[in-house]
Protein backbone atom coordinates (compact mmCIF):
# COMPACT_ATOMS: atom_id res chain seq x y z
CA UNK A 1 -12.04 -41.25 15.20
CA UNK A 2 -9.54 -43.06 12.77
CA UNK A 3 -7.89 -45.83 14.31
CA UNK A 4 -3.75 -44.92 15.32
CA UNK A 5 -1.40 -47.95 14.44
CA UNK A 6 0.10 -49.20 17.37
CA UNK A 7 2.90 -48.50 19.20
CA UNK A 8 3.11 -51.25 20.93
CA UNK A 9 5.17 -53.13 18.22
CA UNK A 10 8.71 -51.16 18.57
CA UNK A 11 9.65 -53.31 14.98
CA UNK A 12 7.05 -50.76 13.51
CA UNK A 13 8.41 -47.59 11.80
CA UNK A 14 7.29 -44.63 13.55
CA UNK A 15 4.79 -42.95 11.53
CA UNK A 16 5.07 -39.06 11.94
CA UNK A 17 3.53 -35.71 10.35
CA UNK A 18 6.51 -32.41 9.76
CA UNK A 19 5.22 -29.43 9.81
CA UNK A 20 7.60 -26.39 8.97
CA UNK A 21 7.03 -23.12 6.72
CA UNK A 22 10.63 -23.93 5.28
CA UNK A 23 10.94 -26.31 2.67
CA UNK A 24 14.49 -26.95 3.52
CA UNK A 25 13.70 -27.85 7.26
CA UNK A 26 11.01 -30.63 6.25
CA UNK A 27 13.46 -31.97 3.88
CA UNK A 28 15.98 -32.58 5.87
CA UNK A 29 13.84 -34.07 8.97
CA UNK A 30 12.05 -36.00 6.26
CA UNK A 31 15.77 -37.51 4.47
CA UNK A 32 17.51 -37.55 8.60
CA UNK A 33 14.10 -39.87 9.63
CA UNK A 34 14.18 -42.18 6.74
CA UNK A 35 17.20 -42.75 6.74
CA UNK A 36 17.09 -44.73 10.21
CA UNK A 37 14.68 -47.17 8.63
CA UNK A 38 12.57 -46.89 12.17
CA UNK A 39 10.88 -43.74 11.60
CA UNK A 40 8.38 -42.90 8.21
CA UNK A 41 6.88 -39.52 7.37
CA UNK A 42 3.47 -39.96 6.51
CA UNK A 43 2.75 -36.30 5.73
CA UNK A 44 3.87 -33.18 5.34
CA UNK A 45 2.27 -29.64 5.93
CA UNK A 46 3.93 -26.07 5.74
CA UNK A 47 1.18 -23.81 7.61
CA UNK A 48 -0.89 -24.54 10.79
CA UNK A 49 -4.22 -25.20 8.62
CA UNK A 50 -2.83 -27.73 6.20
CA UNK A 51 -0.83 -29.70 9.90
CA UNK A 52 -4.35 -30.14 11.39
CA UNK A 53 -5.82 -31.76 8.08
CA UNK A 54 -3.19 -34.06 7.80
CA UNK A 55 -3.16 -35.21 10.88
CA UNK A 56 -6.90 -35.82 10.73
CA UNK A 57 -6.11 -37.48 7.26
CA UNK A 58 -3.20 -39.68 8.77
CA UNK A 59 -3.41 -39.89 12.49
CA UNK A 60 0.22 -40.40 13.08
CA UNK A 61 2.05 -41.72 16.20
CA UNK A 62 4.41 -38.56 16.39
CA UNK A 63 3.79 -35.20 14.99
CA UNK A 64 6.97 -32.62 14.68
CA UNK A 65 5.91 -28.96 14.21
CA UNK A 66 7.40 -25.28 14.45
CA UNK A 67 5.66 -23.63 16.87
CA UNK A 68 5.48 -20.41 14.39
CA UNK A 69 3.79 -21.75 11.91
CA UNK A 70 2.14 -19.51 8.86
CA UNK A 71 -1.95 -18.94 9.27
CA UNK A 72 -2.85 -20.80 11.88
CA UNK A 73 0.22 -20.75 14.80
CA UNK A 74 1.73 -23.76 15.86
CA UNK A 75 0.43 -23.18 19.36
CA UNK A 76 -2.78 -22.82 17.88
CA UNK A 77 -2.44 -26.10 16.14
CA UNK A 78 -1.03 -28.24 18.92
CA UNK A 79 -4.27 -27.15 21.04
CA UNK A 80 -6.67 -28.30 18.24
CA UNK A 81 -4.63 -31.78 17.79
CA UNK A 82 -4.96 -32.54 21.63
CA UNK A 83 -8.61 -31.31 21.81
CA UNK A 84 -9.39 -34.06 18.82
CA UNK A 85 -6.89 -36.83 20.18
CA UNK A 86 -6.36 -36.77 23.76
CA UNK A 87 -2.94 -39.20 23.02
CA UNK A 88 -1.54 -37.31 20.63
CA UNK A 89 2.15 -37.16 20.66
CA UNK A 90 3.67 -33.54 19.92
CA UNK A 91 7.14 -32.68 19.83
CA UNK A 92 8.12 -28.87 18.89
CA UNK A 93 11.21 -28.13 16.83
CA UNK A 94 11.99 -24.30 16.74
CA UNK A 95 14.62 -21.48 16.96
CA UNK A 96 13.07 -20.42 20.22
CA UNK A 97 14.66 -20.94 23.51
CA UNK A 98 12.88 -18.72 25.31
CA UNK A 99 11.19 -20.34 28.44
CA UNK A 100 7.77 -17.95 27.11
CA UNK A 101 7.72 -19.84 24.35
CA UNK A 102 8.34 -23.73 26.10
CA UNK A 103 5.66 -22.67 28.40
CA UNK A 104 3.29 -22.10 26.29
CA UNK A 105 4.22 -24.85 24.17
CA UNK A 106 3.85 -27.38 27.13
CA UNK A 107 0.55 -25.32 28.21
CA UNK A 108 -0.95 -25.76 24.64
CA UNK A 109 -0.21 -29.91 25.06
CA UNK A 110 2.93 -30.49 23.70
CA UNK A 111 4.97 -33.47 24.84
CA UNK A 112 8.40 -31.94 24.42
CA UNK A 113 10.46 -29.16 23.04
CA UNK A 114 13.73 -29.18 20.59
CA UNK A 115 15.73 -26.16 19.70
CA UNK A 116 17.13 -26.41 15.94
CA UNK A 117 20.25 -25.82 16.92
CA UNK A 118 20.20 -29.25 18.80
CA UNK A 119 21.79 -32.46 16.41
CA UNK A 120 19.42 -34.01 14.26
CA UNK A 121 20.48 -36.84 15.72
CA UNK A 122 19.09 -35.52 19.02
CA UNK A 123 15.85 -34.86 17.37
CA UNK A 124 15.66 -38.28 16.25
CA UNK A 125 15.92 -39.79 19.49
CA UNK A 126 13.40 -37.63 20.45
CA UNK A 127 11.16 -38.84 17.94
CA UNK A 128 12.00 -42.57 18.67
CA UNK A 129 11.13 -42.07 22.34
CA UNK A 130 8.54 -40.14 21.76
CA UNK A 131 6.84 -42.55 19.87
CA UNK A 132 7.84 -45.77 21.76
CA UNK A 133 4.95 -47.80 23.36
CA UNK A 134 6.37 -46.44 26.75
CA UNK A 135 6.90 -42.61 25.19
CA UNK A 136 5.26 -39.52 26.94
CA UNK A 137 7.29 -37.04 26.99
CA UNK A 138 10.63 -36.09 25.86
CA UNK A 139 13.07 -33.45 26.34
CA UNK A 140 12.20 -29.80 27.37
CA UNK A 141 14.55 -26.87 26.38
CA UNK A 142 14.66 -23.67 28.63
CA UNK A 143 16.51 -20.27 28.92
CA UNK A 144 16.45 -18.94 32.33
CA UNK A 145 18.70 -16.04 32.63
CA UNK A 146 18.61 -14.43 36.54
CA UNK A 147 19.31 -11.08 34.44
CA UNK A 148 16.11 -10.91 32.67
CA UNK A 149 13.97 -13.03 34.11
CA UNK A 150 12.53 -9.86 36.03
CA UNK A 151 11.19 -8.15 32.74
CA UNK A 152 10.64 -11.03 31.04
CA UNK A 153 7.74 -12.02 33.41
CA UNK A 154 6.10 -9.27 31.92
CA UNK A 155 5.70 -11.99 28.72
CA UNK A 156 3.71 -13.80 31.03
CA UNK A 157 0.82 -11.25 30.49
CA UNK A 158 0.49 -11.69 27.38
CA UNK A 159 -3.12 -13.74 26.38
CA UNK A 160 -2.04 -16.71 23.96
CA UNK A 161 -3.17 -14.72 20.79
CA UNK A 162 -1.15 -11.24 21.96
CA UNK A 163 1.98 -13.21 21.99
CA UNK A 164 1.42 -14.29 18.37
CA UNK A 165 0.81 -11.04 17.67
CA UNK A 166 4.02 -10.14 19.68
CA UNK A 167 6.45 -12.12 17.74
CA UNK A 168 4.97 -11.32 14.70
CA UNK A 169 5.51 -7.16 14.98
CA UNK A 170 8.78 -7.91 16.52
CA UNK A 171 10.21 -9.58 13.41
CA UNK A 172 9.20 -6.26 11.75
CA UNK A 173 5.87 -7.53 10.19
CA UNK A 174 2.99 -4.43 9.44
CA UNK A 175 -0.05 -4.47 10.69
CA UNK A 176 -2.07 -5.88 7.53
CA UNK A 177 0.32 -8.35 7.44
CA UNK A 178 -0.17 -9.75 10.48
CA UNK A 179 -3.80 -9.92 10.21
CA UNK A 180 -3.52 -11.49 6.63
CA UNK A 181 -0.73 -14.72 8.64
CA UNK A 182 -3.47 -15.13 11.87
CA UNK A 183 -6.69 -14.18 9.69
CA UNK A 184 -8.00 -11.98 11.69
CA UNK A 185 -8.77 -8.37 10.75
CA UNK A 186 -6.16 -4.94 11.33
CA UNK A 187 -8.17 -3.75 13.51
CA UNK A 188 -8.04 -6.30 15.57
CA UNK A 189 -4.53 -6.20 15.64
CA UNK A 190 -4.36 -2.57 16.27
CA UNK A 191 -6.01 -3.76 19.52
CA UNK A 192 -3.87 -6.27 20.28
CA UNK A 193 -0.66 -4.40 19.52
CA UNK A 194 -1.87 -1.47 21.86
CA UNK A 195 -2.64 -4.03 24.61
CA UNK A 196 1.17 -5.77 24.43
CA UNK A 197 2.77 -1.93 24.36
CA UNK A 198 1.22 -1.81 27.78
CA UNK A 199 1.90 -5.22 29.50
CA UNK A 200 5.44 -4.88 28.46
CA UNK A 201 6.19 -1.03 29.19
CA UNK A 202 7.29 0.01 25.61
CA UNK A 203 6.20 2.49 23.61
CA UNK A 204 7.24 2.47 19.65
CA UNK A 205 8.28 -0.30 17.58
CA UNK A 206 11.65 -0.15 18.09
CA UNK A 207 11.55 -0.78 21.92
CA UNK A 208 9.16 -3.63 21.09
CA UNK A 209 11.54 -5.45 18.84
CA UNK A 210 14.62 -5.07 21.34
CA UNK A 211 12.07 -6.26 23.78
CA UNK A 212 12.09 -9.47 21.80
CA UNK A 213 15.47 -9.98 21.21
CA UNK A 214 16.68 -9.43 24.54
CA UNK A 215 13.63 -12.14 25.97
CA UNK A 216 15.20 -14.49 23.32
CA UNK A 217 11.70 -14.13 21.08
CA UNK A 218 13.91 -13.12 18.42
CA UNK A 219 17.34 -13.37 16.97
CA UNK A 220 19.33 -10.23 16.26
């Protein structure tokens, strides 16, 4: 395994990997972390696939991803980084605040959670702490509201995969196009999708999707 740079030296820019399907988004982390002169993107990757080869390619001290990432999910990806380098450092940035989706996030091995409706000063700091000699985790974003907290357990049936599926459909995705984004066949998905209209007690798209947006999944 590549040798990291250390962290030990806090004079050392922070060398960190963006991964975001929107251009826009990895510009402006890439242009915010520059700009403080402590913190250099080494890489940068729009889809799951292309994250896990550069951090193979790079190895750097803090990676920043979306945890919906095209082809291969975010989730997906974080698992696969901490499987190949036990002290990776992970921090998710995305328009989830769902506590389904921190969860999983901090179940897959990520080290903390930002919204992107947070500062990007904010996320900067998390990056600075999270890569610090001293950094393990940083800060952890959660919606817990008593009023749905009831039905939204049900998300907690969901396998890791059904989820993706989930949030896929719910943002109004077909079928084939769902399979095409996780690469797995329609059928497959057919299966899935029938599986998650169980767990969650809906029965047509359109109950699915306001499923979603009332759990915070999705934005209306």
């Amino acid at each position: 395994m590549p040798a990291r740079m250390s962290r030990a030296c806090e004079k050392e820019a922070i060398g960190t990997l963006v991964a975001d399907g929107q251009p826009v988004v990895r510009h402006g982390l890439r242009h915010g972390f520059e700009a403080t002169g402590r913190i250099r993107v080494l890489a940068e990757a729009d889809d799951g696939e292309s994250a896990w080869r550069a951090y193979r390619k790079v190895r750097p001290d803090v990676v920043v991803l979306d945890i919906q990432l095209p082809g291969v999910s975010g989730l997906e990806t974080i698992r696969r980084i901490r499987r190949y380098d036990p002290d990776a450092r992970i921090l998710v940035f995305s328009e989830h605040e769902n506590a389904g989706f921190v969860k999983r996030a901090r179940k897959a091995g990520a080290n903390g959670y930002f919204t992107k409706d947070r500062t990007l000063e904010t996320v900067i700091e998390g990056v600075l702490r999270l890569g610090s000699a001293e950094g393990r985790e940083t800060a952890w974003v959660a919606s817990e509201d008593p009023g749905r907290r009831r039905s939204g357990q049900r998300l907690d049936l969901l396998t890791q995969r059904e989820f993706e599926v989930f949030g896929l459909l719910a943002r109004g995705h077909s079928t084939a196009e769902v399979a095409a984004r996780l690469n797995i066949s329609i059928n497959t998905v057919g299966v899935h999708k029938t599986r998650i209209m169980h767990k969650l007690g809906v029965s047509n798209g359109s109950q699915l999707t306001l499923f979603a947006i009332r759990h915070g999944v999705i934005k209306a």
